[in-house]
N, C-alpha and C. Protein backbone atom coordinates (compact mmCIF):
# COMPACT_ATOMS: atom_id res chain seq x y z
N UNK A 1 -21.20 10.87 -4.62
CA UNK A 1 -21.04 10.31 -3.29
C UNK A 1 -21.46 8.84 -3.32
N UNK A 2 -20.75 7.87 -2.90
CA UNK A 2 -20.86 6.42 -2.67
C UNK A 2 -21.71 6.44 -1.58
N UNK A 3 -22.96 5.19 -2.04
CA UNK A 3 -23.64 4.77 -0.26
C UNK A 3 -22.36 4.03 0.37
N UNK A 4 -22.85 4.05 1.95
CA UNK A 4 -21.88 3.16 3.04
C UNK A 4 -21.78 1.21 2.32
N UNK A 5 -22.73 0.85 1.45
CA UNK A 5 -23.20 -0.63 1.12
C UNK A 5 -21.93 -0.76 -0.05
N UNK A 6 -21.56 0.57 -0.79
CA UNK A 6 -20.88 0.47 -1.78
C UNK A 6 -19.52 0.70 -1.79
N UNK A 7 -18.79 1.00 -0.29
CA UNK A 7 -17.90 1.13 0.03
C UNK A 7 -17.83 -0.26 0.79
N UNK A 8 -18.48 -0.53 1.24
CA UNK A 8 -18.14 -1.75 2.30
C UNK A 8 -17.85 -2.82 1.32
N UNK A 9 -18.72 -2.75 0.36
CA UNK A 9 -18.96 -3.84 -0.55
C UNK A 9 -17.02 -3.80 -1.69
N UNK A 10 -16.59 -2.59 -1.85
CA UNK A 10 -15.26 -2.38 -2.41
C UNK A 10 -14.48 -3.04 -0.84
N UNK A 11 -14.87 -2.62 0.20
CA UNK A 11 -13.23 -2.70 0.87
C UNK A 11 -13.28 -4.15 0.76
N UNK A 12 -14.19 -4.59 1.04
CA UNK A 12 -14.52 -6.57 1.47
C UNK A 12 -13.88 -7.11 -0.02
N UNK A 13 -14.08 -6.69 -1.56
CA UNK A 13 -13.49 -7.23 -2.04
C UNK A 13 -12.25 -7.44 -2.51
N UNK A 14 -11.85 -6.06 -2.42
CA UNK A 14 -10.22 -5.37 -2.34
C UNK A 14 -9.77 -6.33 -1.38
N UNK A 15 -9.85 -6.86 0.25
CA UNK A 15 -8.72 -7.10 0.81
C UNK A 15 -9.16 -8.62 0.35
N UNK A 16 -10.27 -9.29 -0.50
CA UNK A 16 -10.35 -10.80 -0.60
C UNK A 16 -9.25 -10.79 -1.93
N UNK A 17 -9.04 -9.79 -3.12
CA UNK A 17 -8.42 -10.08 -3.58
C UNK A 17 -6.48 -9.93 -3.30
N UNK A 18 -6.49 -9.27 -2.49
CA UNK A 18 -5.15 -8.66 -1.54
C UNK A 18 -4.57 -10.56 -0.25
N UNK A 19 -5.93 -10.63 -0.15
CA UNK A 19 -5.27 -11.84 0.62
C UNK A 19 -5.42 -13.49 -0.67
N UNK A 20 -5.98 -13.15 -2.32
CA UNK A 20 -5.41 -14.19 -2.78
C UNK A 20 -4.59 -13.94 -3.45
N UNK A 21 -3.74 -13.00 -3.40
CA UNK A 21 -2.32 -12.26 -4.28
C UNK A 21 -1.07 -12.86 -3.19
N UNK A 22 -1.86 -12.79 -2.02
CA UNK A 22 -0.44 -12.73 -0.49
C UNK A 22 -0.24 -14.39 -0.68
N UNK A 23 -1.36 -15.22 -0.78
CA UNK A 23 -1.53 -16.69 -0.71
C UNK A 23 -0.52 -16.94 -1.78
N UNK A 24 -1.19 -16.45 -3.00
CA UNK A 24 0.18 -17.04 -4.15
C UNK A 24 1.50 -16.95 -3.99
N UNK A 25 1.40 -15.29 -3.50
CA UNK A 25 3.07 -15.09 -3.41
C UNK A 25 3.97 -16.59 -2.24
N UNK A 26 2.99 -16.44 -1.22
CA UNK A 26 3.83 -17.12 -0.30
C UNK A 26 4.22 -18.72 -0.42
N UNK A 27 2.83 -19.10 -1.33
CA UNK A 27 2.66 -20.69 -1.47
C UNK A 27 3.94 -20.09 -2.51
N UNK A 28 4.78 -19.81 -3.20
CA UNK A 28 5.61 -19.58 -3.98
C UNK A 28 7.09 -19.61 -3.25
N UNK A 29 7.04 -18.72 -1.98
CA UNK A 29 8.26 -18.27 -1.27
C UNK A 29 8.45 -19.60 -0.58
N UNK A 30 9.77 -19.52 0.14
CA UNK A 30 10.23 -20.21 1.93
C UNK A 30 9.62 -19.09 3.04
N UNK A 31 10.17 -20.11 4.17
CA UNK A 31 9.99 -19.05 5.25
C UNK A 31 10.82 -18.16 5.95
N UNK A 32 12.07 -18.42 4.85
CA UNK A 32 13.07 -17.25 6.10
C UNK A 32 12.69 -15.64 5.54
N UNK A 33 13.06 -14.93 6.72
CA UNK A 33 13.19 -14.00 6.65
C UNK A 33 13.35 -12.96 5.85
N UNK A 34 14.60 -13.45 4.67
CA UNK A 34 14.56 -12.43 3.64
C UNK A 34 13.92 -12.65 2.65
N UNK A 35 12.95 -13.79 2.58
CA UNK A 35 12.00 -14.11 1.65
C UNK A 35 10.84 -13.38 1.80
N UNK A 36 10.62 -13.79 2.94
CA UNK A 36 9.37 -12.58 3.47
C UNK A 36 9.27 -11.15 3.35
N UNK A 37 10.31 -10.55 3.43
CA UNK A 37 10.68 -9.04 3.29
C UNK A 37 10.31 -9.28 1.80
N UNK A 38 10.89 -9.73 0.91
CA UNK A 38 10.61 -9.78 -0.54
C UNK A 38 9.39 -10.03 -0.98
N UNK A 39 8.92 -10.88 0.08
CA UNK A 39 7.08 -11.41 -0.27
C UNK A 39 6.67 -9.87 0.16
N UNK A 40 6.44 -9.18 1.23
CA UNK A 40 5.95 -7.86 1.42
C UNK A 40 6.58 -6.73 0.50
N UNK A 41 7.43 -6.93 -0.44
CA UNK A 41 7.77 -6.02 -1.26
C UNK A 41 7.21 -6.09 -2.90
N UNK A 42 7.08 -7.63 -2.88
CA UNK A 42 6.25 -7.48 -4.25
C UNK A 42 4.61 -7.67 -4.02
N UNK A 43 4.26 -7.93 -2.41
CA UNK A 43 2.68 -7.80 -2.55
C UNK A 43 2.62 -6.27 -2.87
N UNK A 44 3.23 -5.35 -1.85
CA UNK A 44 3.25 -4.10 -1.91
C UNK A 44 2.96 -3.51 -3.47
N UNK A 45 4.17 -3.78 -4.16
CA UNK A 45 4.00 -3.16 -5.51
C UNK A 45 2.61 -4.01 -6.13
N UNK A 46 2.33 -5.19 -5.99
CA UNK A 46 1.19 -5.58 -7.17
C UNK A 46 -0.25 -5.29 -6.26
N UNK A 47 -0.08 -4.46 -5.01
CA UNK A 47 -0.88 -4.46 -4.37
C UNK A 47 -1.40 -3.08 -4.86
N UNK A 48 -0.46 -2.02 -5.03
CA UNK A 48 -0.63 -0.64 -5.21
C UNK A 48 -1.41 -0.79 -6.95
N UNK A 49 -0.52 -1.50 -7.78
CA UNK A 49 -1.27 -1.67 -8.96
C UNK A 49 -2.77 -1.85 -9.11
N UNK A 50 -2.94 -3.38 -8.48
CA UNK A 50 -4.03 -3.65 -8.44
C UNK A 50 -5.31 -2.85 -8.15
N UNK A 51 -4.96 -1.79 -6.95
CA UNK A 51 -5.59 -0.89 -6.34
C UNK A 51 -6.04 -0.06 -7.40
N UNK A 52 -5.18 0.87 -8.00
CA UNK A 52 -5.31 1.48 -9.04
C UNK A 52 -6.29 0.60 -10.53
N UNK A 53 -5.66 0.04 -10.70
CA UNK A 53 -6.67 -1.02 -11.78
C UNK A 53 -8.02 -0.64 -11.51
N UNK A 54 -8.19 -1.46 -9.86
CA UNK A 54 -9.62 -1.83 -9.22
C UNK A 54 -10.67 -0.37 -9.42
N UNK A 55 -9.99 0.17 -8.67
CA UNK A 55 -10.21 1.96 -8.67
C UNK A 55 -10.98 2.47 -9.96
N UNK A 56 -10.14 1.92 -10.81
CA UNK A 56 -10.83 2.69 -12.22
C UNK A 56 -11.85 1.84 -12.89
N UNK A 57 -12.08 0.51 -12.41
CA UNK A 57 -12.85 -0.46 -12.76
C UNK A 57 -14.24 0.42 -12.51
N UNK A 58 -14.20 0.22 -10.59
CA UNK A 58 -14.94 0.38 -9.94
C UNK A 58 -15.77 2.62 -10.16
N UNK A 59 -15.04 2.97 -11.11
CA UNK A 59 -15.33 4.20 -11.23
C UNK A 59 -16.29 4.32 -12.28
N UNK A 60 -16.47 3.17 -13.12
CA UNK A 60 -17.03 3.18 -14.51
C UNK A 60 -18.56 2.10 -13.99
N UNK A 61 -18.41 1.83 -12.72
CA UNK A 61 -19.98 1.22 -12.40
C UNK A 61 -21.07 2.18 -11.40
N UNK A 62 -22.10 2.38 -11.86
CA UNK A 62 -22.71 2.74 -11.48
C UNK A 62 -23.47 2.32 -10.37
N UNK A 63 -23.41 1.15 -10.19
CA UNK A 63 -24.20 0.69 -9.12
C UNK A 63 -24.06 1.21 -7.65
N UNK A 64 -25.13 1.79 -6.81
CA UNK A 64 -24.65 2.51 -5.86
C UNK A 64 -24.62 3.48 -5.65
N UNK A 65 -24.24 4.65 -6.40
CA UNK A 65 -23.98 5.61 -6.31
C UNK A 65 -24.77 6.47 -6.17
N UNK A 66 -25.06 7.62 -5.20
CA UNK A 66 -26.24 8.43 -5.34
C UNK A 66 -25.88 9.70 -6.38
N UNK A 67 -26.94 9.95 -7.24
CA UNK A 67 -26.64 11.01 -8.42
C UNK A 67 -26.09 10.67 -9.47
């Protein structure tokens, strides 16, 4: 079981790295419309990756954890 400090402490860094993935993509894109759909389709996929990555990072530290 995770303390509440060690979850808060994952979500806060998960969405800091989720909003410097969105920054690149976009400083990359334009602004119309079907660019954007495409910007939300490849944050999506490198978002789900990343998650997974993070996930298994974050499974192999101990810090936190009660037991």
């Amino acid at each position: 079981m995770e303390t509440r400090q060690r979850s808060v402490v994952k979500a806060v860094v998960w969405n800091a790295m989720g909003l410097a993935v969105m920054t690149g993509v976009g400083l990359i894109a334009t602004g119309s419309a079907a660019v954007g759909g495409a910007v939300a389709l490849v944050n999506t996929a490198i978002g789900l990756t990343m998650y997974v990555v993070y996930e298994r990072i974050w499974a192999g530290i101990s810090w936190g954890r009660n037991g």
